[in-house]
C-alpha atoms as a PDB file:
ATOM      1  CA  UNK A   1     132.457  98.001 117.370  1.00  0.00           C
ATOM      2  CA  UNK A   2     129.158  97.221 116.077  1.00  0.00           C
ATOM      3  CA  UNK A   3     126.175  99.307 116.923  1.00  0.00           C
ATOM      4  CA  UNK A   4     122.991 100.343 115.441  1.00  0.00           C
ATOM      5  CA  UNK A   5     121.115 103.122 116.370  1.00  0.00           C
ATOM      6  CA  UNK A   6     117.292 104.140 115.316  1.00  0.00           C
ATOM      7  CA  UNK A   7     115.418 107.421 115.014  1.00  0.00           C
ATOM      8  CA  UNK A   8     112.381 108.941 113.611  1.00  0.00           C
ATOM      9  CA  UNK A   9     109.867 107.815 115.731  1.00  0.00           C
ATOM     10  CA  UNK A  10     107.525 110.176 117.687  1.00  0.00           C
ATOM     11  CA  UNK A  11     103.645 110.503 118.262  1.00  0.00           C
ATOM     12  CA  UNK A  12     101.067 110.607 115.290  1.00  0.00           C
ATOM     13  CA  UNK A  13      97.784 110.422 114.842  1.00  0.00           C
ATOM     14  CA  UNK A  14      96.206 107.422 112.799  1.00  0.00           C
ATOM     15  CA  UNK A  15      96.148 107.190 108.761  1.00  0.00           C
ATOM     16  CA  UNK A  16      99.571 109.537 109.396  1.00  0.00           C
ATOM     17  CA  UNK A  17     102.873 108.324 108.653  1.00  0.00           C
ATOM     18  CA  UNK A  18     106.362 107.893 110.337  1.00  0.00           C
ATOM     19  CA  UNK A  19     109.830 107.359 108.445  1.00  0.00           C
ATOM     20  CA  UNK A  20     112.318 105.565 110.515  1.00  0.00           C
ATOM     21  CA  UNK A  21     115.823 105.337 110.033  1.00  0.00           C
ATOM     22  CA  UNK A  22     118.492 102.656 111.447  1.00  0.00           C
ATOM     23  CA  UNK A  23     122.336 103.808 111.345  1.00  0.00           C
ATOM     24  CA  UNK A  24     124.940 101.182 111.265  1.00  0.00           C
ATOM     25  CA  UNK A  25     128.518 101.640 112.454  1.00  0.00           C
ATOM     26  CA  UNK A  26     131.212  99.190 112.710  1.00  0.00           C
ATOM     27  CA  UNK A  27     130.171  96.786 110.630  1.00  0.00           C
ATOM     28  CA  UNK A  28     129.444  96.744 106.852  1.00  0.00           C
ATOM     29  CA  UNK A  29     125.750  96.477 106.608  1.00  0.00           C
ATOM     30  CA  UNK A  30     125.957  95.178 102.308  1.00  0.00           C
ATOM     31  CA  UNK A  31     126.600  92.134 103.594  1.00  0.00           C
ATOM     32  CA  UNK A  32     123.807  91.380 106.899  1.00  0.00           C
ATOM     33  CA  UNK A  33     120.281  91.657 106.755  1.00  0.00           C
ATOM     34  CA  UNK A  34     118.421  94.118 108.571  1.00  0.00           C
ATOM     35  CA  UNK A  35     115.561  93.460 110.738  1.00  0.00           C
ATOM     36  CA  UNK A  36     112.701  95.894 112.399  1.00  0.00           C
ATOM     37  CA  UNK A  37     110.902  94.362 115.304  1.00  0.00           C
ATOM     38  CA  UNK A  38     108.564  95.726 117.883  1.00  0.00           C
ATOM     39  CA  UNK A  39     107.141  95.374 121.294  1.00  0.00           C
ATOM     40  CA  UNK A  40     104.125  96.942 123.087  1.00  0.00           C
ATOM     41  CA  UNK A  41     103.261  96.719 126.479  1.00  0.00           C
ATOM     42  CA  UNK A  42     102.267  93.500 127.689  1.00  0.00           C
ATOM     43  CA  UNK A  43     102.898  91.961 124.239  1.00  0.00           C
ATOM     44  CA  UNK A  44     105.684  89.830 123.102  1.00  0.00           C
ATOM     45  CA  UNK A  45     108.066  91.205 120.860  1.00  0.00           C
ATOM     46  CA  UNK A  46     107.150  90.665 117.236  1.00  0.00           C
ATOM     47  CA  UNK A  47     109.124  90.695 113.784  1.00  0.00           C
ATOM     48  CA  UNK A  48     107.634  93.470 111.270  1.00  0.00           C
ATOM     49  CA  UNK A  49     109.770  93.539 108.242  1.00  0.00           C
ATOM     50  CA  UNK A  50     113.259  92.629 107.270  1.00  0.00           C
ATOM     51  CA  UNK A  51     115.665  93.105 104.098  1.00  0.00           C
ATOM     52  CA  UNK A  52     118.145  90.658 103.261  1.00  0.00           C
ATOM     53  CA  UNK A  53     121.753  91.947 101.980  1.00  0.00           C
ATOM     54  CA  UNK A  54     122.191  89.506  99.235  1.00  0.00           C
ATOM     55  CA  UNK A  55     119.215  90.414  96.596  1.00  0.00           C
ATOM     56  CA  UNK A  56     117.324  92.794  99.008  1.00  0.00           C
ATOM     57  CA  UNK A  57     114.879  90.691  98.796  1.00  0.00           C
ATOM     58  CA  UNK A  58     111.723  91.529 101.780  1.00  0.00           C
ATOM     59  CA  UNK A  59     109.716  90.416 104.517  1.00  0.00           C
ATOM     60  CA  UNK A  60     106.409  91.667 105.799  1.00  0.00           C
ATOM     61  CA  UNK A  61     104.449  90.649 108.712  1.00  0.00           C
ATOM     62  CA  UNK A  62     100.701  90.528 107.539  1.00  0.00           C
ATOM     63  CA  UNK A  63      99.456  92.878 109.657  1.00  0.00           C
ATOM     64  CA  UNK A  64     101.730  95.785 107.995  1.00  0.00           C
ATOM     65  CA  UNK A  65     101.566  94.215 104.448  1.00  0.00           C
ATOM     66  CA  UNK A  66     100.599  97.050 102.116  1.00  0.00           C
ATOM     67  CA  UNK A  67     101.726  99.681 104.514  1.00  0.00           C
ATOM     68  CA  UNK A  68     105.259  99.591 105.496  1.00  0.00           C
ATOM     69  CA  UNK A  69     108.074  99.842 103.057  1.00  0.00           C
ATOM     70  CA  UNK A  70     111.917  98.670 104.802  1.00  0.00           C
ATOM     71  CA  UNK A  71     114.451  99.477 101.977  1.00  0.00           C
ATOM     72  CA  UNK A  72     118.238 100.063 102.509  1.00  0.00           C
ATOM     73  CA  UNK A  73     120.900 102.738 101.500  1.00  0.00           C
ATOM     74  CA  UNK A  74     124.382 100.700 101.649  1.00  0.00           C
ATOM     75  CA  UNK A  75     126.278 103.689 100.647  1.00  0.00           C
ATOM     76  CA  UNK A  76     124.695 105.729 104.012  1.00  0.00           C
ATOM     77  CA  UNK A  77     124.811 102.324 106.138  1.00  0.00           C
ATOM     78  CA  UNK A  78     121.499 102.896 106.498  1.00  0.00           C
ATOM     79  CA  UNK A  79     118.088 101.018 107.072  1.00  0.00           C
ATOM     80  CA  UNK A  80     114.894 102.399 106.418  1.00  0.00           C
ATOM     81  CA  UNK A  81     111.352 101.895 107.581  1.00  0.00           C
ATOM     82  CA  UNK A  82     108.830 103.498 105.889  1.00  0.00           C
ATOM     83  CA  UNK A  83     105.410 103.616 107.912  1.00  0.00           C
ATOM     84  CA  UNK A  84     102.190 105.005 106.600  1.00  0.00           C
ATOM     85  CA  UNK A  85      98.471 104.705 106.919  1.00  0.00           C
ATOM     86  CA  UNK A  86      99.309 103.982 111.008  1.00  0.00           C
ATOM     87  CA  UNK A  87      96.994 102.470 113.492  1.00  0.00           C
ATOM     88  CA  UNK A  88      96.760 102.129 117.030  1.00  0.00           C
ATOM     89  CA  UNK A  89      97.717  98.985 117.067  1.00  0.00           C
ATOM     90  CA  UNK A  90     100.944  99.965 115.558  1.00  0.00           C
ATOM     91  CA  UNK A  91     102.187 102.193 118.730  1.00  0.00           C
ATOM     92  CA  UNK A  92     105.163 100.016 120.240  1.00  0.00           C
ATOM     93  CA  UNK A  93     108.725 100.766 120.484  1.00  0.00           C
ATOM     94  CA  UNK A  94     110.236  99.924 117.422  1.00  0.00           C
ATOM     95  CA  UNK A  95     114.018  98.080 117.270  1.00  0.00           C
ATOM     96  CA  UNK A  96     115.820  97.354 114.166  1.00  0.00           C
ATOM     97  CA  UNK A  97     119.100  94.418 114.576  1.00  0.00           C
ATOM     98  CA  UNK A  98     121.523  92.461 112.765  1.00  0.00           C
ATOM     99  CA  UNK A  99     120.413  88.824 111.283  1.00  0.00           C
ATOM    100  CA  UNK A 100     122.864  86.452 113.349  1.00  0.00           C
ATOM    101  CA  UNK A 101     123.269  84.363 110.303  1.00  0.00           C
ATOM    102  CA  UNK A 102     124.375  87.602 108.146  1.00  0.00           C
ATOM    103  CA  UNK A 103     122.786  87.677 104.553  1.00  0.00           C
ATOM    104  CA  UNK A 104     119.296  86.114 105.235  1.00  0.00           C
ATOM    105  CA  UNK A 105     116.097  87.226 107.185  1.00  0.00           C
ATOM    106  CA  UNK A 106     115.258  83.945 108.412  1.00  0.00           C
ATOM    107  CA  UNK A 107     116.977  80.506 108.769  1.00  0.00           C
ATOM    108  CA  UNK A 108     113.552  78.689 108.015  1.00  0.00           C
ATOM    109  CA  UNK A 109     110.476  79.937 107.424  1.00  0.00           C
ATOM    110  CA  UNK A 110     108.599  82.005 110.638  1.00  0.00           C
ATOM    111  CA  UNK A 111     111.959  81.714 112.221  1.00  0.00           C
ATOM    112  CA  UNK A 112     114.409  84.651 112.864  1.00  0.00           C
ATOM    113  CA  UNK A 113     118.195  84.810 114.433  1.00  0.00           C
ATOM    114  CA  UNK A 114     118.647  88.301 115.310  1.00  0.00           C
ATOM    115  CA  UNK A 115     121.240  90.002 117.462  1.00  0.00           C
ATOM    116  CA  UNK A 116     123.178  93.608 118.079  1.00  0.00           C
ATOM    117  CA  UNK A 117     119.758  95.666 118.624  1.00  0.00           C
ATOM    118  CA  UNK A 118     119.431  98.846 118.636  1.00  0.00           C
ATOM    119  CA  UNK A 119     118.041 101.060 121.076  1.00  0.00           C
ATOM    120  CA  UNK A 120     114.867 101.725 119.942  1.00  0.00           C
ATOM    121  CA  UNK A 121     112.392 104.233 119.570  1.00  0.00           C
ATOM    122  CA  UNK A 122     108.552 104.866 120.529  1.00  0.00           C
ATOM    123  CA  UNK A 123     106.294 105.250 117.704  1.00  0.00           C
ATOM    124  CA  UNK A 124     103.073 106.258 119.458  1.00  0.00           C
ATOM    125  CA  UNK A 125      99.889 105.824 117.100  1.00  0.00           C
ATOM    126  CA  UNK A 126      97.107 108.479 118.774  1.00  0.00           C
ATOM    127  CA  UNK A 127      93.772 110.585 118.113  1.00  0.00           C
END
């Protein structure tokens, strides 16, 4: 059964940094892509950063260009998001999920299949 489950999140005040983690199980993650999305309140949800199985090649949304890092362990099953320099504007809950069309981040440009999402967690940017 195929289920992905995210941790690392937590409260932090801004220019700090965050390192979150998404565990897969039941699946083999070599061959998917790996997405992070997130959603604050009263915001739609938004894509952030993605790795794609085949070359690990990367996306970046521009407003975290610079300062995220996503970067995979297949060996642990494991997806990582590294956050640093945060802002504000970064507090949301944070999901990472499977790419519905398996090895690639998007099936056109700006456009993203994603489904089996975690649970998320809150990353809560704060002074």
């Amino acid at each position: 059964q195929l289920q992905l489950v995210e941790s690392g999140g937590g409260l932090v005040q801004p220019g700090g940094s965050l390192r979150l983690s998404c565990a897969a199980s039941g699946f083999t993650l070599d061959y998917y892509a790996i997405g992070w999305f997130r959603q604050a309140p009263g915001k739609e949800r938004e894509a952030v950063s993605c790795i794609s199985s085949s070359d690990s090649s990367t996306y970046y949304a521009d407003s975290v260009k610079g300062r995220f890092t996503i970067s995979r362990d297949n060996a642990k099953n494991t997806v990582f998001l590294q956050m640093n320099s945060l802002k504000p504007e970064d507090t949301a809950v944070y999901y990472c999920a499977v790419s519905t069309v398996q090895a690639i981040c998007q099936v056109r440009p700006g456009v993203f299949r994603f489904g089996s999402w975690g649970q998320g967690t809150q990353v809560t940017v704060s002074s």
